[in-house]
Protein backbone atom coordinates (compact mmCIF):
# COMPACT_ATOMS: atom_id res chain seq x y z
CA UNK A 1 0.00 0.00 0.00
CA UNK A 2 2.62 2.66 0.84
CA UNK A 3 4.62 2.04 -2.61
CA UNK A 4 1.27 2.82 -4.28
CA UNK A 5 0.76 6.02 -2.35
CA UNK A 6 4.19 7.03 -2.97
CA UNK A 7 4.14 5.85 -6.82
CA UNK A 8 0.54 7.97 -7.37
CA UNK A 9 2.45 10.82 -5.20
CA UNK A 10 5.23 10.94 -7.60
CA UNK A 11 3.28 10.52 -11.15
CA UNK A 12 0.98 13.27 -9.82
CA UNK A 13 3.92 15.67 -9.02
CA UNK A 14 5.62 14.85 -12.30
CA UNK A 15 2.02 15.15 -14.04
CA UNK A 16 2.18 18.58 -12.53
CA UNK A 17 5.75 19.60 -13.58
CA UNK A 18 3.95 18.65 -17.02
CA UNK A 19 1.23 20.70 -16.76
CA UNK A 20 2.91 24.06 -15.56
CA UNK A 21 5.41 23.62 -18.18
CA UNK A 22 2.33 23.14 -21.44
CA UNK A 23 1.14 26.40 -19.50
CA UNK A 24 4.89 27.85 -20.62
CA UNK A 25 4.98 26.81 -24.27
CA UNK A 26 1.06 26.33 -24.81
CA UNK A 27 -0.54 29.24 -22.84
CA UNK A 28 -3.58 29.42 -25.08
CA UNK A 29 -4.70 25.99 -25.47
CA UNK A 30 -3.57 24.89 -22.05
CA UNK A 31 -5.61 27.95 -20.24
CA UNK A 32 -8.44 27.07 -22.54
CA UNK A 33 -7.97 23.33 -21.26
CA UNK A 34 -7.61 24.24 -17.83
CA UNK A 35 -11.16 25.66 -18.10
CA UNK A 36 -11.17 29.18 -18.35
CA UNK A 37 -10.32 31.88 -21.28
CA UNK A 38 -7.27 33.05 -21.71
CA UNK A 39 -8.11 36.38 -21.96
CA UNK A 40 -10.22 35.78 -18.20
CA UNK A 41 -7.15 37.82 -15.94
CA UNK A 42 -9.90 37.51 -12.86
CA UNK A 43 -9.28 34.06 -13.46
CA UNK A 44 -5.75 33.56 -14.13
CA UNK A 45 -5.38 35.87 -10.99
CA UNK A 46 -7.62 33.60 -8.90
CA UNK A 47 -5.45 30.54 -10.11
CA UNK A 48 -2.43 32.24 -8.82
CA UNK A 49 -3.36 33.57 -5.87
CA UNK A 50 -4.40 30.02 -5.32
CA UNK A 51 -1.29 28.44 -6.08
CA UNK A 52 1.21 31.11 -3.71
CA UNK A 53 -1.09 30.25 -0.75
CA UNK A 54 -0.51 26.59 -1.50
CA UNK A 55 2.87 27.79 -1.77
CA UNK A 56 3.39 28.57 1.63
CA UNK A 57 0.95 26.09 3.70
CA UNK A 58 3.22 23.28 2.16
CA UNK A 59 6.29 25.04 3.46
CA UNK A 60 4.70 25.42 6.85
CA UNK A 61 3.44 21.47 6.80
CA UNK A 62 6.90 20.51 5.69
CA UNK A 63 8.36 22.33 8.55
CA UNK A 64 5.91 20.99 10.78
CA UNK A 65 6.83 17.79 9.54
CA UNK A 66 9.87 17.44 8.81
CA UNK A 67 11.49 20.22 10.95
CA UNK A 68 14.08 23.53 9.79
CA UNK A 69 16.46 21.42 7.80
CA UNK A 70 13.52 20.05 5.44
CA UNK A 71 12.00 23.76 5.61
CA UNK A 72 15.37 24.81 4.70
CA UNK A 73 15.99 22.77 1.64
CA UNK A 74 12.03 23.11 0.46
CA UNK A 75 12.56 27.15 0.47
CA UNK A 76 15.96 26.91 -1.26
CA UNK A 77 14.12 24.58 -3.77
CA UNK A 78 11.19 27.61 -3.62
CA UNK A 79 13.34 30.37 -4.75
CA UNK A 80 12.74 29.12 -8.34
CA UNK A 81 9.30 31.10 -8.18
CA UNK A 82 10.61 34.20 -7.62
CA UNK A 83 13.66 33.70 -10.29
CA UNK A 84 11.06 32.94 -13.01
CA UNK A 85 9.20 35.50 -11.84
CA UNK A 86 11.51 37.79 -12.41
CA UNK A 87 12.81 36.08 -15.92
CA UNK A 88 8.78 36.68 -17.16
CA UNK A 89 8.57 40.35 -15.64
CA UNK A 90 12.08 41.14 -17.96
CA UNK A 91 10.94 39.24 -21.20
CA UNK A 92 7.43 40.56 -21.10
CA UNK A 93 8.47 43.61 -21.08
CA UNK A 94 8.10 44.79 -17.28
CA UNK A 95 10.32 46.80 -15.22
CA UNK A 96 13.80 46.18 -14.39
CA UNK A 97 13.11 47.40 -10.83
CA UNK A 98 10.57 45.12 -10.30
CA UNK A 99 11.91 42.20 -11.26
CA UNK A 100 15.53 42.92 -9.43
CA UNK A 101 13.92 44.61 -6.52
CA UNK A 102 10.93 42.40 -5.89
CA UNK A 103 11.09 39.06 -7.69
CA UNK A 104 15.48 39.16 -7.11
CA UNK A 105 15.71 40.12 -3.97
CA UNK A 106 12.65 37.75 -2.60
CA UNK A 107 14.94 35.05 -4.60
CA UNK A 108 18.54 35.70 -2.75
CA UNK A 109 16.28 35.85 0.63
CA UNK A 110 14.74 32.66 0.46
CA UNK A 111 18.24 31.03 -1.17
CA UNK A 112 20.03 32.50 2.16
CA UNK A 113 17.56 31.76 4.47
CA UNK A 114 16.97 28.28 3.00
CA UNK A 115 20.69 27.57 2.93
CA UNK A 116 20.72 28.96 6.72
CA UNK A 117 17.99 26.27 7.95
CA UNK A 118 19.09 23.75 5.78
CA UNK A 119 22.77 23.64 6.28
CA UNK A 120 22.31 24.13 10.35
């Protein structure tokens, strides 16, 4: 029984790695598929919103869990929101501040932190 669970666990998170990456080079057809238009930004908002609270309650059950070096490793691993957050603010056109001074900085401060908990 656990191998199943675990097996399910790990085709659903590499099902998901899937499906955010057709949102990256399909964001049309894969909104569309997802349910919504793509031209819906109440909805795409709503999805997102969604997903950074998920965000952090998994790093808070994972340090609850697992304790600071598991929390430590899980942010470091989380700093690649804020990097491609910062990549999509640049190549859509957004501003350099922003995306240095927001999405950058958020990026080095969870790396350091992480690295901080992680390492001991």
């Amino acid at each position: 029984m656990h191998l199943a669970a675990l097996s399910l666990t790990v085709l659903a998170c590499v099902a998901i790695i899937v499906l955010g990456t057709r949102f990256l080079l399909a964001p049309q057809r894969a909104t569309l598929d997802f349910g919504v238009r793509p031209d819906d930004v109440r909805a795409l908002a709503a999805t997102k919103g969604v997903r950074d609270i998920t965000s952090g309650v998994v790093l808070l059950v994972a340090w609850a869990a697992g304790g600071t070096t598991v929390l430590g490793w899980l942010v470091v691993a989380a700093a690649l929101t804020p990097v491609a957050d910062a990549v999509i603010v640049l190549a859509r056109g957004g501003r350099r501040a922003t995306a240095f001074g927001v999405h950058g900085v958020t990026a080095a401060g969870l790396v350091a932190a992480g690295l901080v908990l992680a390492l001991g």
